[in-house]
PDB file of N, CA and C in Angstrom:
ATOM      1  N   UNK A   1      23.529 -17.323 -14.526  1.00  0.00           N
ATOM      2  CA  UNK A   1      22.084 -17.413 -14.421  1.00  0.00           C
ATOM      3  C   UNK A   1      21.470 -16.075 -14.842  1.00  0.00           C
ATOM      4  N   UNK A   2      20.304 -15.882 -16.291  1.00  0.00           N
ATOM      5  CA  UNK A   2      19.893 -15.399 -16.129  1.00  0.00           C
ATOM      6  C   UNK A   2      18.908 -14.511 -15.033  1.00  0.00           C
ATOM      7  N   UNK A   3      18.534 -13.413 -14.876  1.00  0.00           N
ATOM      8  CA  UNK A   3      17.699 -12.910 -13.938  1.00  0.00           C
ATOM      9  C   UNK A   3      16.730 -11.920 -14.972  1.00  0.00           C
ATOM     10  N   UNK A   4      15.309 -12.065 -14.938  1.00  0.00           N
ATOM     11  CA  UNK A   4      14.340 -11.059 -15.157  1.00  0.00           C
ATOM     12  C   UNK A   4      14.104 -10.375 -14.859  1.00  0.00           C
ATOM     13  N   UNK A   5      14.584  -9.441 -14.006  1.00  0.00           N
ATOM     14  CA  UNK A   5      14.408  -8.537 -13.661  1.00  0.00           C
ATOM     15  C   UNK A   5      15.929  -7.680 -13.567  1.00  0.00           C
ATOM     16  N   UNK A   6      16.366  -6.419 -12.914  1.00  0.00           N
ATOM     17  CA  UNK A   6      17.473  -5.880 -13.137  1.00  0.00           C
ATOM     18  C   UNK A   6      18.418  -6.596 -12.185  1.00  0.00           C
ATOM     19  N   UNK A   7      19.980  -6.233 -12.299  1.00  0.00           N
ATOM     20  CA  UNK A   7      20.678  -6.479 -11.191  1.00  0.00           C
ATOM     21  C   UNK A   7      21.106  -5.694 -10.353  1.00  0.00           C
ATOM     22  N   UNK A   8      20.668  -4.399 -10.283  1.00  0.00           N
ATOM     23  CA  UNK A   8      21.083  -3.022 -10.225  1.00  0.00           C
ATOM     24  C   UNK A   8      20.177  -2.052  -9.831  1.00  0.00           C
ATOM     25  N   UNK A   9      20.130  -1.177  -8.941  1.00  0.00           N
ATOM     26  CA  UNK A   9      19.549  -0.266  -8.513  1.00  0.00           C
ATOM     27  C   UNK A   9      19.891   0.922  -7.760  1.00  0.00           C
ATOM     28  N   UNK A  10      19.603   2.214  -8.599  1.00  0.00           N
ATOM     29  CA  UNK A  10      20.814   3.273  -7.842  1.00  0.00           C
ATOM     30  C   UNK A  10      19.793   3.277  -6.435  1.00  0.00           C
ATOM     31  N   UNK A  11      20.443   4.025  -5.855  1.00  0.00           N
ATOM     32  CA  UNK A  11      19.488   4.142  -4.461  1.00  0.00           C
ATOM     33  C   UNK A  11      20.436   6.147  -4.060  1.00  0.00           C
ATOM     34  N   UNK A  12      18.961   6.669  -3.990  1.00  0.00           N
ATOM     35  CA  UNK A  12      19.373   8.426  -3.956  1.00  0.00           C
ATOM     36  C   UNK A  12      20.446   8.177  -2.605  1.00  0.00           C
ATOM     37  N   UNK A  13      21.240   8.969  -2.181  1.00  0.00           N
ATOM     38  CA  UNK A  13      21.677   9.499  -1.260  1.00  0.00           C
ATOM     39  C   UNK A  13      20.482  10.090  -0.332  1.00  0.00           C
ATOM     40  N   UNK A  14      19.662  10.491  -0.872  1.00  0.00           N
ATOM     41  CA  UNK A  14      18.702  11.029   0.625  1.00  0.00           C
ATOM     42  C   UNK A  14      17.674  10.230   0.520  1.00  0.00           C
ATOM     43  N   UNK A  15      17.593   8.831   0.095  1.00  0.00           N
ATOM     44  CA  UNK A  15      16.811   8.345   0.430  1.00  0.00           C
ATOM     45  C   UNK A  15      16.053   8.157   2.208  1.00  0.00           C
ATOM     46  N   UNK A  16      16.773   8.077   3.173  1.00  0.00           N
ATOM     47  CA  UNK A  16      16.568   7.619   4.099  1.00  0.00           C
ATOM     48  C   UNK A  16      15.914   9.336   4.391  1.00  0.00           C
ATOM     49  N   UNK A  17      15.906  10.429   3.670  1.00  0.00           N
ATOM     50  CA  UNK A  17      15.383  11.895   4.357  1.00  0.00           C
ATOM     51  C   UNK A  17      13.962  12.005   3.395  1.00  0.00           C
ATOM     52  N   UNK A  18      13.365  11.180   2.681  1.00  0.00           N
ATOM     53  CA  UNK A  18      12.228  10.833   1.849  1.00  0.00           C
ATOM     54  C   UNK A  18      11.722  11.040   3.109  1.00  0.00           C
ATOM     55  N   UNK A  19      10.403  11.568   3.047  1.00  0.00           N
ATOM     56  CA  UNK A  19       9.436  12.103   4.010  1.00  0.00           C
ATOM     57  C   UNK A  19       8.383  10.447   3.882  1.00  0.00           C
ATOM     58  N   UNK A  20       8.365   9.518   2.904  1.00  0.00           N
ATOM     59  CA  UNK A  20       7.773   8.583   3.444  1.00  0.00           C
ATOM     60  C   UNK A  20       8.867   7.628   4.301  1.00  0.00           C
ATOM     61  N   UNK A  21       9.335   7.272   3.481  1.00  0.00           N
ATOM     62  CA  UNK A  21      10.706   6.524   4.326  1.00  0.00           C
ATOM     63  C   UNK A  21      10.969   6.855   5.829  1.00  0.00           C
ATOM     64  N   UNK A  22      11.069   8.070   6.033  1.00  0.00           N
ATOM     65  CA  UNK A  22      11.272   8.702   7.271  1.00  0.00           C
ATOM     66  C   UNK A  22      10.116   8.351   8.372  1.00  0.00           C
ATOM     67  N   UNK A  23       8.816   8.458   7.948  1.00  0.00           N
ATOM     68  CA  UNK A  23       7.611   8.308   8.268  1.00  0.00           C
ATOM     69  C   UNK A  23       7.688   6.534   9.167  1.00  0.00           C
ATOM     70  N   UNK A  24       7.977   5.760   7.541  1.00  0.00           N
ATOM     71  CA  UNK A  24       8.028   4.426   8.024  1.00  0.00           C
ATOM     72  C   UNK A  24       9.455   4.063   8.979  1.00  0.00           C
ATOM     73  N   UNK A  25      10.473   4.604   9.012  1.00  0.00           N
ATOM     74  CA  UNK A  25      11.363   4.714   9.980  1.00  0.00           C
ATOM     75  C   UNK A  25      10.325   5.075  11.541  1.00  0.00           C
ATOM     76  N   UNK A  26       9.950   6.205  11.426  1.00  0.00           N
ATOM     77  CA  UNK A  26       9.227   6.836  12.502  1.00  0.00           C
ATOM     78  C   UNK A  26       8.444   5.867  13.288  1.00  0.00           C
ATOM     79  N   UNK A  27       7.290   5.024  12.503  1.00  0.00           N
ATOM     80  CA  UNK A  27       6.332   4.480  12.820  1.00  0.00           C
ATOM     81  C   UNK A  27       7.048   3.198  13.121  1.00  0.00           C
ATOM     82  N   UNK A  28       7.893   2.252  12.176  1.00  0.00           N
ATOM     83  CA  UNK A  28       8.435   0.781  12.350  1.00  0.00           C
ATOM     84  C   UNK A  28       9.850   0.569  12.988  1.00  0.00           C
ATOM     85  N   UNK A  29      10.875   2.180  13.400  1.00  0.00           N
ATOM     86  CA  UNK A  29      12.008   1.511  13.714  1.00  0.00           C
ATOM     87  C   UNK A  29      13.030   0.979  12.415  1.00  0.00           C
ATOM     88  N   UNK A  30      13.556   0.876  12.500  1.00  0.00           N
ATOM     89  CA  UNK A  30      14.757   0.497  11.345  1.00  0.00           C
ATOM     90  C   UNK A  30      14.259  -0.708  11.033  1.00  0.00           C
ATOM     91  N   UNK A  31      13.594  -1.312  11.787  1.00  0.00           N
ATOM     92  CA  UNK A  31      12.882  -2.654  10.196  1.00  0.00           C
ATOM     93  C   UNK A  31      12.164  -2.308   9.537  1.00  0.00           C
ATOM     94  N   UNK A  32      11.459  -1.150   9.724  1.00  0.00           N
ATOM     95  CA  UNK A  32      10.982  -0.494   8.609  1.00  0.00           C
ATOM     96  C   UNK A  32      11.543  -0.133   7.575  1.00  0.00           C
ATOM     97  N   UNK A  33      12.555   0.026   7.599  1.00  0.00           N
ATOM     98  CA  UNK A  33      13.925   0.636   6.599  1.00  0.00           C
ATOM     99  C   UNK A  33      14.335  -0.789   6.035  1.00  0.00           C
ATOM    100  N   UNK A  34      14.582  -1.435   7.028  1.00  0.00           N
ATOM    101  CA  UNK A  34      15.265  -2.784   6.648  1.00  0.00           C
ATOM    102  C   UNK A  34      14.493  -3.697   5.532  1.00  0.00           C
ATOM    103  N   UNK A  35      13.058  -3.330   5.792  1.00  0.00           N
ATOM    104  CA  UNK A  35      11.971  -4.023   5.066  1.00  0.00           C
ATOM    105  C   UNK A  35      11.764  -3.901   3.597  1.00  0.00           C
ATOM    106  N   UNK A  36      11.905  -1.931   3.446  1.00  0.00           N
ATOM    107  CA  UNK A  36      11.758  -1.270   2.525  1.00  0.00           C
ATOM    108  C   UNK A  36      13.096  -1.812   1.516  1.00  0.00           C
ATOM    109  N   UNK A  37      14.325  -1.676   2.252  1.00  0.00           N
ATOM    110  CA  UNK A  37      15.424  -2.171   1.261  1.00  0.00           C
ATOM    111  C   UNK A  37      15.468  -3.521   0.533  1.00  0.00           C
ATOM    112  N   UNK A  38      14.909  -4.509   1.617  1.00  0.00           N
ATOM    113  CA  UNK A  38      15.168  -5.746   0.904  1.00  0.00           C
ATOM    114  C   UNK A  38      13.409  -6.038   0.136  1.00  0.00           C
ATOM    115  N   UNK A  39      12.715  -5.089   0.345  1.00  0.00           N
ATOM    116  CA  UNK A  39      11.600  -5.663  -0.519  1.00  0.00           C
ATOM    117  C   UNK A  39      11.723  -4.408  -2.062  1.00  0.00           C
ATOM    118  N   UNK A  40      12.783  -3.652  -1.961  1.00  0.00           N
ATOM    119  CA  UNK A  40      13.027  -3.291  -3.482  1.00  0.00           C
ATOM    120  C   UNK A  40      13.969  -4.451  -4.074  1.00  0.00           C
ATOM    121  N   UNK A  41      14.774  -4.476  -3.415  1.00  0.00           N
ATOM    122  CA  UNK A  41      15.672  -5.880  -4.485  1.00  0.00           C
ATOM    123  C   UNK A  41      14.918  -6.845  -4.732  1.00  0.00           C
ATOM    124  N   UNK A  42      13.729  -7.536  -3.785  1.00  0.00           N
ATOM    125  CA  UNK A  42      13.080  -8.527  -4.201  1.00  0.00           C
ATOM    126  C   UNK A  42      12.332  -7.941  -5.674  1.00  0.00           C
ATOM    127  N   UNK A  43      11.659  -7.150  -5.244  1.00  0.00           N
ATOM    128  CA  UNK A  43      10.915  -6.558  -6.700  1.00  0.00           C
ATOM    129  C   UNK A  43      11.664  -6.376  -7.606  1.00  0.00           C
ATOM    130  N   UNK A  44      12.744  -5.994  -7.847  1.00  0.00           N
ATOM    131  CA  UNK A  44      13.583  -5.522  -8.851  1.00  0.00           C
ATOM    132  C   UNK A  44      14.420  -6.689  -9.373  1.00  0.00           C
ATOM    133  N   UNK A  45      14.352  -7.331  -8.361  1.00  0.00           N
ATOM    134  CA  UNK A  45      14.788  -8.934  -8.583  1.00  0.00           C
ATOM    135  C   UNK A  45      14.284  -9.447  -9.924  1.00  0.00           C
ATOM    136  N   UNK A  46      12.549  -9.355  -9.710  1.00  0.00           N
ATOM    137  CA  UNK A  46      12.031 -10.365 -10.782  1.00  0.00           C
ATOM    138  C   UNK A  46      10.873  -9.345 -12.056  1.00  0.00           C
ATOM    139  N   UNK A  47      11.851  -8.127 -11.487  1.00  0.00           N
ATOM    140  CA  UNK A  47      11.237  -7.214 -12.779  1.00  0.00           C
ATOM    141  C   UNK A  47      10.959  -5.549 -11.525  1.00  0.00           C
ATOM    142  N   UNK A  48       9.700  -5.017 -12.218  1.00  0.00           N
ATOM    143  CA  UNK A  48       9.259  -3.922 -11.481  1.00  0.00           C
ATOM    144  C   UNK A  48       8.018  -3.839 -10.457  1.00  0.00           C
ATOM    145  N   UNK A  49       7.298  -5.081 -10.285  1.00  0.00           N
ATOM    146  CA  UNK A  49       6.919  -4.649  -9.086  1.00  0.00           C
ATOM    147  C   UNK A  49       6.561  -6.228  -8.943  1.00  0.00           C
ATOM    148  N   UNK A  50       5.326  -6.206  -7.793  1.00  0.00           N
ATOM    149  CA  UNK A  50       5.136  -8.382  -7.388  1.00  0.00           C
ATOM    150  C   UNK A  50       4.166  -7.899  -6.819  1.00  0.00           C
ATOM    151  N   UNK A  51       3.469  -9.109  -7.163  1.00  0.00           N
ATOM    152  CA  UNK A  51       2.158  -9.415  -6.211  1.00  0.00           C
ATOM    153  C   UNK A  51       2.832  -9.279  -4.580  1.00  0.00           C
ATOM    154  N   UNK A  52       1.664  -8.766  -3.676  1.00  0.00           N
ATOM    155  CA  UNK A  52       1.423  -9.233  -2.584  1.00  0.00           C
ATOM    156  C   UNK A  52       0.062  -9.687  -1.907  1.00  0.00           C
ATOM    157  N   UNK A  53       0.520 -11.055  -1.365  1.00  0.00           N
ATOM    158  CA  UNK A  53      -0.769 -11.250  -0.358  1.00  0.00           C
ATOM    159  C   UNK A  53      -0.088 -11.849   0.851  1.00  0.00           C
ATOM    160  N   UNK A  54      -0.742 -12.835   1.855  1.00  0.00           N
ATOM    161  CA  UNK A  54      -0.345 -13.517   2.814  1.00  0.00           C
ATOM    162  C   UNK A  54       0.633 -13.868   2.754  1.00  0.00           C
ATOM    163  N   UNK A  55       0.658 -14.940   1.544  1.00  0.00           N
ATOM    164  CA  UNK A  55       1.303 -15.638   1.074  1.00  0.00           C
ATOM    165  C   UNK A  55       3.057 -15.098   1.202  1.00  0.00           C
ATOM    166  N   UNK A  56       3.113 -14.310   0.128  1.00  0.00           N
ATOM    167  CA  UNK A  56       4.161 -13.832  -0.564  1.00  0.00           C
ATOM    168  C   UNK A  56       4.785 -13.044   1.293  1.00  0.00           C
ATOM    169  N   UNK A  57       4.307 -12.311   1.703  1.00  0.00           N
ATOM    170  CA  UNK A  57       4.193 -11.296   3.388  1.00  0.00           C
ATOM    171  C   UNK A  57       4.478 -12.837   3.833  1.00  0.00           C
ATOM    172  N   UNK A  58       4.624 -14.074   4.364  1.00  0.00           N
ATOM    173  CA  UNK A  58       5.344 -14.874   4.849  1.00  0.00           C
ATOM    174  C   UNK A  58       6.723 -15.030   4.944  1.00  0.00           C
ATOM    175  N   UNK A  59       6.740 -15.287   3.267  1.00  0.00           N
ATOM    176  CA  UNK A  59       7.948 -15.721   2.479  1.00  0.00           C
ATOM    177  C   UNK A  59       8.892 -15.023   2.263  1.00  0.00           C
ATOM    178  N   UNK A  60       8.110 -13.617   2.120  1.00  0.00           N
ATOM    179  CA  UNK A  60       9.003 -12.459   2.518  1.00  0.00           C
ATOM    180  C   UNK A  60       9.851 -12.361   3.977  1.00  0.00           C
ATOM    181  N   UNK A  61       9.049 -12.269   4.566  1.00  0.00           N
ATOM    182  CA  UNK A  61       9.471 -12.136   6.290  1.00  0.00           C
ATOM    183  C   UNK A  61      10.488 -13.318   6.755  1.00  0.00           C
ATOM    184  N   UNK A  62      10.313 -14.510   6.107  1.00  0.00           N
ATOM    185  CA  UNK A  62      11.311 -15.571   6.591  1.00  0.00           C
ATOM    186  C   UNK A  62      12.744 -15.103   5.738  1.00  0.00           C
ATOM    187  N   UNK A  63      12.881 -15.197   4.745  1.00  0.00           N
ATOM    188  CA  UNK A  63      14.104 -14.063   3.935  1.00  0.00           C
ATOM    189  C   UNK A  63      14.249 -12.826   4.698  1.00  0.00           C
ATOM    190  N   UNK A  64      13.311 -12.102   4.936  1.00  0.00           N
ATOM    191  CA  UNK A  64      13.967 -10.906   5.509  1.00  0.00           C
ATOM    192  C   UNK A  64      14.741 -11.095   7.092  1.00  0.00           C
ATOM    193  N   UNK A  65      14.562 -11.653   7.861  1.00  0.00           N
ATOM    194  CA  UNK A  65      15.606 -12.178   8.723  1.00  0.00           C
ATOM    195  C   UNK A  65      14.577 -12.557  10.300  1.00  0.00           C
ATOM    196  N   UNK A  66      15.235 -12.885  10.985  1.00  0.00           N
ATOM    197  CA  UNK A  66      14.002 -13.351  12.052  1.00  0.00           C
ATOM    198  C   UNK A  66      13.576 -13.017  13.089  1.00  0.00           C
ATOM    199  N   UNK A  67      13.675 -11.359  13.457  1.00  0.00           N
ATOM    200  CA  UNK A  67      12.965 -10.467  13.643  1.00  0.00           C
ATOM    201  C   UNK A  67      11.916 -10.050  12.956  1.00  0.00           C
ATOM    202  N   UNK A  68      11.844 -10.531  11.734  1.00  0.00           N
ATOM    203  CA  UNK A  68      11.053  -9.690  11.101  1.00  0.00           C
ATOM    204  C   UNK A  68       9.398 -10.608  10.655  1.00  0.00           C
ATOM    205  N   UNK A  69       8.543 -10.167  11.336  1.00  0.00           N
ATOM    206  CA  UNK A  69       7.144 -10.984  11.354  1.00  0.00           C
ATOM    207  C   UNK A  69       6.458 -10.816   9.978  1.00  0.00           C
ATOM    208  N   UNK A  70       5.797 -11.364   9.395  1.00  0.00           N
ATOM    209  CA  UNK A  70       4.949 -11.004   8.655  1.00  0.00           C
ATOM    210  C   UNK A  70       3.526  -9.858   8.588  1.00  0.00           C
ATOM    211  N   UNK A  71       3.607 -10.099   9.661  1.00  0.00           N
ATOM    212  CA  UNK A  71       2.504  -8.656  10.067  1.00  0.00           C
ATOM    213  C   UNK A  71       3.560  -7.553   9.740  1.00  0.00           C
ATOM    214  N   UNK A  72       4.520  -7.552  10.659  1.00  0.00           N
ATOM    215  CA  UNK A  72       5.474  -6.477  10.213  1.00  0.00           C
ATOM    216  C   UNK A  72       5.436  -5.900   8.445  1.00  0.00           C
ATOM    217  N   UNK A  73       5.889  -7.112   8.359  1.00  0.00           N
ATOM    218  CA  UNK A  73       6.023  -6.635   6.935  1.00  0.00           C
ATOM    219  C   UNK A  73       4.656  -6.012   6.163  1.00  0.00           C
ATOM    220  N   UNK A  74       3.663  -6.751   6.290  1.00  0.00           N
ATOM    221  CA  UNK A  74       2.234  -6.722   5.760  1.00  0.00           C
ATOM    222  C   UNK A  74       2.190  -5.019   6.101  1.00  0.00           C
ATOM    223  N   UNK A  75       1.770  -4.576   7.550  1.00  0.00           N
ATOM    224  CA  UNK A  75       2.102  -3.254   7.756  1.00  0.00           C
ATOM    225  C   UNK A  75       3.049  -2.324   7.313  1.00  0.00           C
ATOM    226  N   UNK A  76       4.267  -2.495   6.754  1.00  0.00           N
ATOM    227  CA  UNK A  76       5.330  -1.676   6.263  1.00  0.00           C
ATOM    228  C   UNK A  76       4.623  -1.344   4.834  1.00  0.00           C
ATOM    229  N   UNK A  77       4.398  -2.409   4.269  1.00  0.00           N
ATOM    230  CA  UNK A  77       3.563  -2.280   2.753  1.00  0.00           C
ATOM    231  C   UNK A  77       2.821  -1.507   2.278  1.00  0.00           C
ATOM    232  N   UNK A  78       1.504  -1.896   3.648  1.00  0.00           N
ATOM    233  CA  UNK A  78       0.217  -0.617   3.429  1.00  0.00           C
ATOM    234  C   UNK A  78       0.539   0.105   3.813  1.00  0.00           C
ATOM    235  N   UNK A  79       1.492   0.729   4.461  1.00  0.00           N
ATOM    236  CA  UNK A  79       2.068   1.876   5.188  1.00  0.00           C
ATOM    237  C   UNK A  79       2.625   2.794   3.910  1.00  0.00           C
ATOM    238  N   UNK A  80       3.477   1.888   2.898  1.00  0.00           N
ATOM    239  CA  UNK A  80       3.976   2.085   1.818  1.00  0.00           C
ATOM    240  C   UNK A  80       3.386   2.854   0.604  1.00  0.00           C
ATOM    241  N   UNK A  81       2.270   1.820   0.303  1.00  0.00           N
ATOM    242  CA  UNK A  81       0.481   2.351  -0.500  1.00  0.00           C
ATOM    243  C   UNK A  81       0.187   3.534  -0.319  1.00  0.00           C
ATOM    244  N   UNK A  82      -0.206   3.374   1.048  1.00  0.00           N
ATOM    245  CA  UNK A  82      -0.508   4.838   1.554  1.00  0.00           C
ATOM    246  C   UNK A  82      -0.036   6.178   1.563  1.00  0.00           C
ATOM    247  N   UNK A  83       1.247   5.848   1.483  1.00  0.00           N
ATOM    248  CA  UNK A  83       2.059   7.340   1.547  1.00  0.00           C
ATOM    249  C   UNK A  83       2.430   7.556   0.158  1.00  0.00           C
ATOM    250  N   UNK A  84       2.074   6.616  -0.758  1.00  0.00           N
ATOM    251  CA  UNK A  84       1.757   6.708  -2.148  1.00  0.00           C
ATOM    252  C   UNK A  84       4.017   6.269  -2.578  1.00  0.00           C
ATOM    253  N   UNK A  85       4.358   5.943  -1.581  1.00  0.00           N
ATOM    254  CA  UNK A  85       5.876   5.166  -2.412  1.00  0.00           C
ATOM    255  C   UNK A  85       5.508   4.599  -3.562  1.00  0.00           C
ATOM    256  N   UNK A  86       4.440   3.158  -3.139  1.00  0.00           N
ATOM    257  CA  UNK A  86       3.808   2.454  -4.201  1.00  0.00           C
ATOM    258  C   UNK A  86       2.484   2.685  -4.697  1.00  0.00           C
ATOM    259  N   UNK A  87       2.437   2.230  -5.980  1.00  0.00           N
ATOM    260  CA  UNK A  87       0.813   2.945  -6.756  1.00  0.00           C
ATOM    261  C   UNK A  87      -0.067   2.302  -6.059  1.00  0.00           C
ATOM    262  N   UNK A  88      -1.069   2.922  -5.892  1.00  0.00           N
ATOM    263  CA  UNK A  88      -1.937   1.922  -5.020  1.00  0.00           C
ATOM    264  C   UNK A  88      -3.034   1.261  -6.008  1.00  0.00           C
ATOM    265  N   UNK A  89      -3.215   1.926  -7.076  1.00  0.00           N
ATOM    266  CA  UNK A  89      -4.048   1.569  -8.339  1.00  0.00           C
ATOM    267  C   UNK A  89      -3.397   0.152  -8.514  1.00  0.00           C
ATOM    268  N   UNK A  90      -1.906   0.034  -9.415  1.00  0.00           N
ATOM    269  CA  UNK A  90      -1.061  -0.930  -9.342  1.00  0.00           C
ATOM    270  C   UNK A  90      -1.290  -2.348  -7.972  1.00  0.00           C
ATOM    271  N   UNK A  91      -1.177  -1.997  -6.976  1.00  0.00           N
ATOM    272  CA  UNK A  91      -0.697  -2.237  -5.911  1.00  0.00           C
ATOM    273  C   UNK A  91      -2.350  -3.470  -5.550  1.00  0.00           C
ATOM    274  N   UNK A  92      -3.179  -2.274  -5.979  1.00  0.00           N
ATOM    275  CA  UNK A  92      -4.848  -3.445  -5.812  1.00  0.00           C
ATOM    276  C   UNK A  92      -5.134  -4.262  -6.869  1.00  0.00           C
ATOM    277  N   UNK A  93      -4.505  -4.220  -8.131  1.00  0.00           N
ATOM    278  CA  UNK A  93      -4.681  -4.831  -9.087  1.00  0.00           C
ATOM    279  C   UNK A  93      -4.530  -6.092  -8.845  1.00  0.00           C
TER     280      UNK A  93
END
């Protein structure tokens, strides 16, 4: 099966000492972390970045495992924006 997007993604060694990462660790607990990991493979999944709205922050959260709420996630995101991980220009488009 093709895939559009990559299959592959290095991931730094200090990722988890990224001063946003750390932040969203700080603020969410390791589903914050947990969130961040599986919502880069999703993105990278189907190219370089994805819409988000409600919608997608559902669909996400039921894949991401069942601890994990959609608010949760919704919050990890803008949390994300904010600390500028993701473009936020991009990100409102």
């Amino acid at each position: 099966m093709l895939s559009k997007g990559i299959r592959y993604f290095p991931l730094d060694v200090d990722f988890f000492n990224d001063d946003k990462i750390e932040y969203v660790c700080a603020r969410f607990d390791e589903k914050g972390e947990l969130i961040v990991i599986k919502l880069l493979c999703s993105i990278y999944r189907d190219g370089y970045y994805t819409s988000w709205d409600e919608d997608k922050a559902i669909i996400f959260a039921k894949r991401a495992g069942k601890n994990i709420s959609h608010s949760l996630a919704n919050d990890v995101v803008y949390e994300l924006v904010k600390r500028g991980f993701f473009d936020k220009g991009i990100f409102d488009s």
